[in-house]
Protein backbone atom coordinates (compact mmCIF):
# COMPACT_ATOMS: atom_id res chain seq x y z
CA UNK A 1 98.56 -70.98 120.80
CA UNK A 2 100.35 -67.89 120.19
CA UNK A 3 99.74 -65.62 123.20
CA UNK A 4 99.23 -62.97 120.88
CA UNK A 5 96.81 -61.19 119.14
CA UNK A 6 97.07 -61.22 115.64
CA UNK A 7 95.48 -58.86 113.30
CA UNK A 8 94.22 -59.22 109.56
CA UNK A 9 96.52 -56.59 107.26
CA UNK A 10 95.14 -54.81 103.90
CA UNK A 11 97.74 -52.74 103.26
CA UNK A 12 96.45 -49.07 102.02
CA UNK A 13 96.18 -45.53 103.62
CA UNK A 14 92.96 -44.41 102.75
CA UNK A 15 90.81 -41.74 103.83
CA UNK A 16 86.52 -42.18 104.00
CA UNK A 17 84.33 -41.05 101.04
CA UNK A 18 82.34 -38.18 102.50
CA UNK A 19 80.14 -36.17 100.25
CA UNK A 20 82.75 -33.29 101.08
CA UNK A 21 85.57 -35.83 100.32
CA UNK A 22 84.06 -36.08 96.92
CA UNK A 23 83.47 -32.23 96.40
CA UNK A 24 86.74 -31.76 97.41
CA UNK A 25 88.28 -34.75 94.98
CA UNK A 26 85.55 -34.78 92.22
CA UNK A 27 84.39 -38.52 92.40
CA UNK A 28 81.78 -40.09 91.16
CA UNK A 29 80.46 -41.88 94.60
CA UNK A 30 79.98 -40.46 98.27
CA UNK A 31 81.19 -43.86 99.55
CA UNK A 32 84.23 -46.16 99.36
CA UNK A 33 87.83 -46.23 100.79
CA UNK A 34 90.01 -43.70 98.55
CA UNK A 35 93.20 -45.05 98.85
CA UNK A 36 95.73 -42.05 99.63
CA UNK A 37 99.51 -41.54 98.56
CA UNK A 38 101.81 -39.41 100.99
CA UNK A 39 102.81 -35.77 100.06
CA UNK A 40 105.87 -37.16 100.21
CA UNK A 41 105.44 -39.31 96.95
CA UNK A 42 104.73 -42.40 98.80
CA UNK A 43 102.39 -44.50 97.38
CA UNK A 44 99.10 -45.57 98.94
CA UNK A 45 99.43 -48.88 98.65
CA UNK A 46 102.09 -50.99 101.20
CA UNK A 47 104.64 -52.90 98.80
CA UNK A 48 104.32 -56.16 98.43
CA UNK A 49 100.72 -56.16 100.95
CA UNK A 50 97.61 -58.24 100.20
CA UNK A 51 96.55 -55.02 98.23
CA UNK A 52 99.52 -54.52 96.04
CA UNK A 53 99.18 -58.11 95.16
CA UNK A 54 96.23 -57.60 94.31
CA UNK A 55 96.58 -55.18 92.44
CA UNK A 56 95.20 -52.37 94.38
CA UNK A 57 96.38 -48.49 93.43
CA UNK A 58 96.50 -45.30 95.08
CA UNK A 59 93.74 -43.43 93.30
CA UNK A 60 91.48 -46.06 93.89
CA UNK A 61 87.78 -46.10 95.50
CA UNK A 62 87.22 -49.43 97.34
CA UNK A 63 83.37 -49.56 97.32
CA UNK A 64 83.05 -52.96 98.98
CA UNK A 65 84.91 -54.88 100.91
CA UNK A 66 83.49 -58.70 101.10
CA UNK A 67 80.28 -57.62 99.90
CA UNK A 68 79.75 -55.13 102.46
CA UNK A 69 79.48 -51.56 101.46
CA UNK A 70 82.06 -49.13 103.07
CA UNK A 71 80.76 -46.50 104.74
CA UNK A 72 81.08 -44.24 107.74
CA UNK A 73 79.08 -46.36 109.64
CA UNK A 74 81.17 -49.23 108.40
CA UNK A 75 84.84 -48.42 107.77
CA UNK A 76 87.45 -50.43 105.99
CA UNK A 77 89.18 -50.95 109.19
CA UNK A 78 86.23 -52.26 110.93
CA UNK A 79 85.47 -54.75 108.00
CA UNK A 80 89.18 -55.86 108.02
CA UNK A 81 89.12 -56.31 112.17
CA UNK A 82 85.97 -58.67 111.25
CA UNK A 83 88.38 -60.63 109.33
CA UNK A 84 91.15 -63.19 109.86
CA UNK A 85 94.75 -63.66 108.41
CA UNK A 86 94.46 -65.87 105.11
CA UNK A 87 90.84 -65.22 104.50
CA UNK A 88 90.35 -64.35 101.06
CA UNK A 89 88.49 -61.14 100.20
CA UNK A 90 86.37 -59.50 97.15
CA UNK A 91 87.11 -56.08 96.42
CA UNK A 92 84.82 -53.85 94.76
CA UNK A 93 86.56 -51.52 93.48
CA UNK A 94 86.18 -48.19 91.41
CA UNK A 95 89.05 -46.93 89.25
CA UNK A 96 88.47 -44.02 87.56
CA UNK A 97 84.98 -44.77 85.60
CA UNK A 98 85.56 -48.56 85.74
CA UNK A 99 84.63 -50.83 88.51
CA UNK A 100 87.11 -53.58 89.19
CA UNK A 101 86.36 -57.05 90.83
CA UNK A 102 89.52 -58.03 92.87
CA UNK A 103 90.72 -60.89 95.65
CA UNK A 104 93.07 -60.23 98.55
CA UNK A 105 94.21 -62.92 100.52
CA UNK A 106 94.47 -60.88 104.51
CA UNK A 107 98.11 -61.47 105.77
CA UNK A 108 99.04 -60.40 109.28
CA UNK A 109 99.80 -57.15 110.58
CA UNK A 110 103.62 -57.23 111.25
């Protein structure tokens, strides 16, 4: 035993889908994770995280998140904190008018 706790890691900065949210950003759903670059430049995806491997981009809408919608009432931290470290994950995702299927294998939070 570790002595620790360990927590499951995505790997994005992401902001909730509100229906403001998508006034404000013009998207297609009032749902979903949009995954959020810095001002700075940076991207919103953590290099080399479960999401860049798989293939996650900022710009993206993740819709679900091991079949379970994201929502307000159930954000994408709350799914992840459900979650443990290797468990592999579907990702709905939407990207622009296409929705992507995509895996992520949860490493742990360093």
């Amino acid at each position: 035993i570790s002595g620790r706790i360990i927590y499951p890691f995505l790997g994005v900065n992401y902001v909730l889908v509100t229906k403001s949210v998508q006034e404000q950003k013009k998207l297609a759903v009032d749902y979903g994770a949009l995954i959020l670059g810095g001002d700075d430049g940076r991207s919103g995806v953590v290099k080399d995280s479960p999401a860049d491997k798989a293939g996650l981009k900022t710009g993206d809408i993740i819709l679900e998140f091991g079949g379970e919608k994201v929502s307000q009432d159930q954000s994408l931290s709350s799914l992840i904190e459900k979650r443990k470290v290797g468990e592999s994950i579907s990702l709905k995702v939407l990207r622009g008018a296409t929705t992507l299927n995509l895996q992520a294998t949860l490493e742990e939070r360093r």
